[in-house]
C-alpha atoms as a PDB file:
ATOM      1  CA  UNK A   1     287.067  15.020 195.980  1.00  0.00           C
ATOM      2  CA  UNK A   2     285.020  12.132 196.671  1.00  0.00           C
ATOM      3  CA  UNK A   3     282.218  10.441 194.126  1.00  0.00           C
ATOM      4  CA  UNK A   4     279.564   7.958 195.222  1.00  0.00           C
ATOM      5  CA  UNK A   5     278.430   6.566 191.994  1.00  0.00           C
ATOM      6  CA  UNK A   6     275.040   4.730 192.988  1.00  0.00           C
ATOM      7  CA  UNK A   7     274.669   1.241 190.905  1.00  0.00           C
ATOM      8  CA  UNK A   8     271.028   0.311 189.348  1.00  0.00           C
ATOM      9  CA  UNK A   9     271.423  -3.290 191.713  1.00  0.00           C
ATOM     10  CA  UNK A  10     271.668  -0.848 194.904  1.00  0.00           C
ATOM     11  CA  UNK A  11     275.423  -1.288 195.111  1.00  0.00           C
ATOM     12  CA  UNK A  12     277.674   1.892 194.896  1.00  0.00           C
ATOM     13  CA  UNK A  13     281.313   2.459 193.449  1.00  0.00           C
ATOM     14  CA  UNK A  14     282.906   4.923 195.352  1.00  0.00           C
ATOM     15  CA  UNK A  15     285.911   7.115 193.484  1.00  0.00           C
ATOM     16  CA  UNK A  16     288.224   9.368 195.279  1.00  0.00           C
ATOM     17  CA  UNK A  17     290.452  12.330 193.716  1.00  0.00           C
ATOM     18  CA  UNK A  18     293.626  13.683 195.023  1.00  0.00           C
ATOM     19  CA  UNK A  19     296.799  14.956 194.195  1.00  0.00           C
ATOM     20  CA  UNK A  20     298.754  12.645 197.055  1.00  0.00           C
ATOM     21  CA  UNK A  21     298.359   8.644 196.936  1.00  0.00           C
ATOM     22  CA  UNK A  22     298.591   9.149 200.780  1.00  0.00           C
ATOM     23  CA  UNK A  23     297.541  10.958 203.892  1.00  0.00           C
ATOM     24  CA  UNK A  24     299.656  13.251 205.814  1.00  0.00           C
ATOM     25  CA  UNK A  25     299.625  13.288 209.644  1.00  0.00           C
ATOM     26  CA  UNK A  26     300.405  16.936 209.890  1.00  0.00           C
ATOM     27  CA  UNK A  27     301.226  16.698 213.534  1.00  0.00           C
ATOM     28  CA  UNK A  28     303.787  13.908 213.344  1.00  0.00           C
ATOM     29  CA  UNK A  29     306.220  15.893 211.078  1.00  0.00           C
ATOM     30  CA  UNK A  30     307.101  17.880 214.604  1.00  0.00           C
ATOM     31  CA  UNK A  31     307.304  14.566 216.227  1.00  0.00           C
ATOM     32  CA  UNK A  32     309.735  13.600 212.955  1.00  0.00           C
ATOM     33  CA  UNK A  33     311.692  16.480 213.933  1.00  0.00           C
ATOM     34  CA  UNK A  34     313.083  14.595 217.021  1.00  0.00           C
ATOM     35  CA  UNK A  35     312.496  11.105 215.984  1.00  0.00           C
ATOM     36  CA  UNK A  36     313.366  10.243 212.341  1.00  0.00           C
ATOM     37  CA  UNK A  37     311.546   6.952 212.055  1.00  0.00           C
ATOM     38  CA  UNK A  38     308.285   8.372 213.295  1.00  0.00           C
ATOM     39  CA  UNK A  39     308.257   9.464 209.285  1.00  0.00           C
ATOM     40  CA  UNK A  40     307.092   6.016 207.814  1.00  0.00           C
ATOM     41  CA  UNK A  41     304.238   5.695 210.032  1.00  0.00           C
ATOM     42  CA  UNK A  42     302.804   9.394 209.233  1.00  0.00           C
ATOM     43  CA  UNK A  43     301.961   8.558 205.737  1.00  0.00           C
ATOM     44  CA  UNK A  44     299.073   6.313 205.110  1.00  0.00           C
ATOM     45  CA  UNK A  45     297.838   5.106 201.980  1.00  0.00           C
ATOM     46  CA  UNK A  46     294.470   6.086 200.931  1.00  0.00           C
ATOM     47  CA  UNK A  47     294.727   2.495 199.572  1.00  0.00           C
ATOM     48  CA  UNK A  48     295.269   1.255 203.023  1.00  0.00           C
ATOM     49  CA  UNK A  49     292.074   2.440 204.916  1.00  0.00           C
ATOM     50  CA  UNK A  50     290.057   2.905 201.772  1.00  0.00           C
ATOM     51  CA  UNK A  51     289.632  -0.473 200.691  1.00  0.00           C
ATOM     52  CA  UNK A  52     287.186  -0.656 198.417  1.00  0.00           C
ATOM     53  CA  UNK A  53     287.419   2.443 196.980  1.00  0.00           C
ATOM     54  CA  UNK A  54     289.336   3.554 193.389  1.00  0.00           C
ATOM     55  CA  UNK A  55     291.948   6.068 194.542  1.00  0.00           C
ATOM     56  CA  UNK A  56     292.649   8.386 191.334  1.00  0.00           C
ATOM     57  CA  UNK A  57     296.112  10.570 191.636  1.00  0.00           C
ATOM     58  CA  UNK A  58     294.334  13.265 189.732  1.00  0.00           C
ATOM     59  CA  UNK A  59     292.323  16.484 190.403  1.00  0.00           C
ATOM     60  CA  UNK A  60     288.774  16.852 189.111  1.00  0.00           C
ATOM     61  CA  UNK A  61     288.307  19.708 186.116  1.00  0.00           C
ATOM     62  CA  UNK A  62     284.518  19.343 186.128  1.00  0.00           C
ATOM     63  CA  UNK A  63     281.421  16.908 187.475  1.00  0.00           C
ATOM     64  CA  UNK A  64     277.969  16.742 186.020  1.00  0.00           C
ATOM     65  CA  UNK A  65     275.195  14.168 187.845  1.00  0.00           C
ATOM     66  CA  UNK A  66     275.655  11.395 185.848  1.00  0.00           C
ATOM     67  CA  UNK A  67     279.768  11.750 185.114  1.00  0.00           C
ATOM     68  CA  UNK A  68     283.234  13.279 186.271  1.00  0.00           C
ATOM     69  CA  UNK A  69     285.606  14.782 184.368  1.00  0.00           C
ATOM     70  CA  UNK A  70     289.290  14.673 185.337  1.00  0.00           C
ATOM     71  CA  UNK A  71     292.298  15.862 185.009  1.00  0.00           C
ATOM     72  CA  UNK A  72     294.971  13.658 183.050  1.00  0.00           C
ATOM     73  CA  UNK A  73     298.129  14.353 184.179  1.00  0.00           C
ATOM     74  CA  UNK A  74     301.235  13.050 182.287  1.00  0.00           C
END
């Protein structure tokens, strides 16, 4: 889940939600099958190509228009 929190100076904080820290290139893990190494470069980190947004390793329980609620996980 994605949330675009819009700032009163007309900036925005953007806040992203997911269970992985990374993204999964579904059709390289065939590819990895045959060529091990191929492994490393089908994970990305949100971190990576989301720069300036706050990547949360969490899943969202509930959202209202002004807040989020998440899920803590130990």
């Amino acid at each position: 889940m994605c949330v675009l929190l819009l700032l009163p100076d007309c900036s925005a904080e953007i806040f992203f939600f997911v269970k992985q820290n990374f993204f999964d290139i579904s059709y390289a893990r065939m590819r990895a099958i045959v060529e091990p190494a191929i492994v490393k470069q089908s994970l990305v980190l949100h971190s990576d190509y989301l720069k300036k947004a706050k990547v949360m390793k969490s899943s969202v329980e509930s959202t209202a228009a002004t807040e989020v609620e998440p899920v803590i996980q130990a």
